[in-house]
Protein backbone atom coordinates (compact mmCIF):
# COMPACT_ATOMS: atom_id res chain seq x y z
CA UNK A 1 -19.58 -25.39 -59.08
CA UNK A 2 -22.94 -26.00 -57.87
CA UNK A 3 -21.22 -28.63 -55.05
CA UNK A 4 -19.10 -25.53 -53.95
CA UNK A 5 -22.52 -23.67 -52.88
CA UNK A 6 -23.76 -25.79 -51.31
CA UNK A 7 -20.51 -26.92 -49.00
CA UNK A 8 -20.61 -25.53 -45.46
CA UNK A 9 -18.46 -22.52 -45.19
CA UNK A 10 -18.72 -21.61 -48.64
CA UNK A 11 -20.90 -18.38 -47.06
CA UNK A 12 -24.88 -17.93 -47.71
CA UNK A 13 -26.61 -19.21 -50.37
CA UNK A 14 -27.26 -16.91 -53.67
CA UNK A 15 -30.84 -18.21 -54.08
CA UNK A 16 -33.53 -19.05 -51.12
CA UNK A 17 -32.63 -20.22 -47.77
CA UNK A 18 -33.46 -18.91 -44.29
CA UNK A 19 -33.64 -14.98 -44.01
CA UNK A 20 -30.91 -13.35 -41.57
CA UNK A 21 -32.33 -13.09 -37.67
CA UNK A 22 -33.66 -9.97 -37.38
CA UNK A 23 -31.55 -6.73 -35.83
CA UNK A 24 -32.22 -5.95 -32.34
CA UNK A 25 -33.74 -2.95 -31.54
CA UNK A 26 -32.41 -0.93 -28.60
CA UNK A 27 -35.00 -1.32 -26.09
CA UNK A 28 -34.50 -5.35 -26.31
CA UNK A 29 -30.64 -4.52 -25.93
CA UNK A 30 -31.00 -2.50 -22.85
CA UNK A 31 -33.23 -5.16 -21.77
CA UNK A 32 -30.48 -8.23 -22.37
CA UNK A 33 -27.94 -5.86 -20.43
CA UNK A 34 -30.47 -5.31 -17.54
CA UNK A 35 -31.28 -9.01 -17.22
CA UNK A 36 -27.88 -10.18 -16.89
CA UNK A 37 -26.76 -6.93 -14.67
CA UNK A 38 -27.70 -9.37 -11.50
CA UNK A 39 -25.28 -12.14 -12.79
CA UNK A 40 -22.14 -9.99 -13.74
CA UNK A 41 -22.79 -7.86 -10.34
CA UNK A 42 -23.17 -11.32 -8.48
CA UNK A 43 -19.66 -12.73 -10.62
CA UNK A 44 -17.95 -9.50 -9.22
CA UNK A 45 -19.12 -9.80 -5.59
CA UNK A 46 -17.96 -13.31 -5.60
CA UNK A 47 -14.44 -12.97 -6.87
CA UNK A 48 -14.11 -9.80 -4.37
CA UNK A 49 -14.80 -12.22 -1.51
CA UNK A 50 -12.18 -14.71 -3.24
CA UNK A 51 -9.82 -12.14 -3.52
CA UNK A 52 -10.06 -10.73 -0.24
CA UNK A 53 -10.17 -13.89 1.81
CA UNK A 54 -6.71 -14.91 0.08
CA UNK A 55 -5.31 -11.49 0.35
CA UNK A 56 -6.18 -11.40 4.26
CA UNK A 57 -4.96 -15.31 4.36
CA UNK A 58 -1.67 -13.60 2.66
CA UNK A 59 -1.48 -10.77 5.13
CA UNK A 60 -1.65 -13.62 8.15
CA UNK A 61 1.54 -15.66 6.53
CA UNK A 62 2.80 -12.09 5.91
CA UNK A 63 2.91 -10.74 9.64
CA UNK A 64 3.98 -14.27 10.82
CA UNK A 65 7.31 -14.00 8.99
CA UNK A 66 7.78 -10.82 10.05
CA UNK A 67 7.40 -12.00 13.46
CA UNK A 68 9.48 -14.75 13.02
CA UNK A 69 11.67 -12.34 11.22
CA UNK A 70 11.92 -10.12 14.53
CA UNK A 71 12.76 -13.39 16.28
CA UNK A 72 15.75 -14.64 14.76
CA UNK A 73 17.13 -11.01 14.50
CA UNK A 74 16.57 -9.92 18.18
CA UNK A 75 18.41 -13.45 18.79
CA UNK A 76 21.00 -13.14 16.47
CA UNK A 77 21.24 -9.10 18.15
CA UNK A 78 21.82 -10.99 22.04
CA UNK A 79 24.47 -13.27 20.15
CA UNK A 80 26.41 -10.83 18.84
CA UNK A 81 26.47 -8.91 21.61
CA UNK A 82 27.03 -12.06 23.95
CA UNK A 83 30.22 -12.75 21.99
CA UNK A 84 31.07 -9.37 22.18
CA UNK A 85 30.56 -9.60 25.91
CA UNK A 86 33.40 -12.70 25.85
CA UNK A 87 35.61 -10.90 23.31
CA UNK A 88 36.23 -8.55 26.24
CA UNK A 89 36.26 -10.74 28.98
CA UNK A 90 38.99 -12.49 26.94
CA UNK A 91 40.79 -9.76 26.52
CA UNK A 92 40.90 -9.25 30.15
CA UNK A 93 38.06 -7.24 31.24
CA UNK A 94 35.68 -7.93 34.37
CA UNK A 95 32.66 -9.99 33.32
CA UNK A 96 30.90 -7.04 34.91
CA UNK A 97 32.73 -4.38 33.07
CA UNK A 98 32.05 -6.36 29.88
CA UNK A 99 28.04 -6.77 30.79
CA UNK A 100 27.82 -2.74 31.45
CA UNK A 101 29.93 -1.93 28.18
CA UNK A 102 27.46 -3.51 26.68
CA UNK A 103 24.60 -2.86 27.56
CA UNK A 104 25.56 1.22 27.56
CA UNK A 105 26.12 0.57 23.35
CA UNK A 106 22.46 -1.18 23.40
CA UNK A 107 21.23 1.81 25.79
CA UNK A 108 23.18 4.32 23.30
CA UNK A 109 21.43 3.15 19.80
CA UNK A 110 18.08 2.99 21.74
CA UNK A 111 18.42 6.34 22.61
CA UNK A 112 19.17 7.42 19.07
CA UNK A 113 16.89 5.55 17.56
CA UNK A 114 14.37 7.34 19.83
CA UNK A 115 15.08 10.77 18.88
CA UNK A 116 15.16 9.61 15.14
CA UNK A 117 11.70 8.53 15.56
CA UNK A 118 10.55 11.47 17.79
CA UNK A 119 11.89 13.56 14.93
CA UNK A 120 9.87 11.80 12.36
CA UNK A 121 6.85 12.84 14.18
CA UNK A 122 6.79 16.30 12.38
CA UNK A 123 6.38 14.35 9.03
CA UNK A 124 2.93 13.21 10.92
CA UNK A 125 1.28 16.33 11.15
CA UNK A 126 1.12 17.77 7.47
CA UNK A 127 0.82 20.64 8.03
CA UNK A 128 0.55 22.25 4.63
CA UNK A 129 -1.95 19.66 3.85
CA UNK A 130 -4.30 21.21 7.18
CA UNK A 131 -3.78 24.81 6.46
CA UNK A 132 -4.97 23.74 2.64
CA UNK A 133 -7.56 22.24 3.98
CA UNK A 134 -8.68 25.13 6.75
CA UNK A 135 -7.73 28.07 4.95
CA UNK A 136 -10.39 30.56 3.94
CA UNK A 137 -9.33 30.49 -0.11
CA UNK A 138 -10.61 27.25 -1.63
CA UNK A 139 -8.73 28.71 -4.76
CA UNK A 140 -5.32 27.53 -3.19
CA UNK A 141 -3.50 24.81 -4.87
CA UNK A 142 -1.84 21.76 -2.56
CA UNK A 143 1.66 23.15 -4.11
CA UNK A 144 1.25 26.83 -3.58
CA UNK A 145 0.38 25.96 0.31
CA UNK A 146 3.24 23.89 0.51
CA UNK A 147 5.64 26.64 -1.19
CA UNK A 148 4.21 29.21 0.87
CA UNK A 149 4.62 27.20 4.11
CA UNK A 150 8.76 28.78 4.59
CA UNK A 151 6.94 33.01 3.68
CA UNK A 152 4.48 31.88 6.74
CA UNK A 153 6.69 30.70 8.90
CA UNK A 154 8.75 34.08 8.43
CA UNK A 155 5.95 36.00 8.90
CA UNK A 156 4.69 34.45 12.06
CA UNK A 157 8.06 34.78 13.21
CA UNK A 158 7.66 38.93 12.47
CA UNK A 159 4.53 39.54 14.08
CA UNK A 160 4.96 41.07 17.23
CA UNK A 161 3.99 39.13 20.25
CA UNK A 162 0.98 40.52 22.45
């Protein structure tokens, strides 16, 4: 039994040995933390910089496939409408004809793809989000100015002009 005492991980000795470190107080704590506060902030700066130099190299390889992307689809656009182009010369139409024809579709879906966009530009102005912002009761949630946006509109609109 005595052997079993004395093998390691049989825990601490009954009898003598050395005494247990003392606790440490909460002023030598603080201290520890404050004296490695320069390493951990240093660790953190570091893998920022890592992080951000492989996210921006990510970003680069990112906006080059989209421009390669853009590349191969405007090409494969001019194909389809080249073929299209010989579909009706093949079926008889001027090579003129067939060039205008197309190019009034392309000049057609620009157009409405212009006035989708130029409708989206409302969505850019928030409006609800500047009269929250600008109004003159701070008590005003983000929701109620957004709810009351359609009541303002209709009262605007019954205000009599000067």
């Amino acid at each position: 039994m005595a052997a079993d005492a004395a093998s390691p991980g049989a825990g601490p000795p009954l009898h003598g040995g050395p005494p247990p470190p003392p606790a440490e107080s909460p002023l030598q704590a603080v201290s520890a933390l404050l004296a490695e506060l320069p390493g951990l902030v240093t660790d953190r700066i570091e893998l920022f910089k890592l992080e951000v130099g492989a996210a921006g190299a990510a970003l680069v390889r990112i906006a080059l496939m989209v421009v390669a992307a853009a590349f191969v689809g405007a090409t494969t656009w001019l194909a389809l409408w080249a073929a299209l182009a010989g579909a009706l010369m093949w079926l008889g139409l001027h090579w003129a004809l067939a060039l205008l024809a197309v190019a009034a579709a392309n000049a057609v879906a620009a157009v409405l793809a212009l006035r989708h966009a130029r409708a989206q530009l409302q969505a850019l102005q928030m409006r609800a989000t500047r009269r929250h912002l600008f109004s003159l009761s701070p008590s005003t949630s983000p929701r109620d100015a957004l709810a009351e946006r359609p009541a303002a509109a209709a009262a605007v609109a019954r205000e009599p002009q000067p």
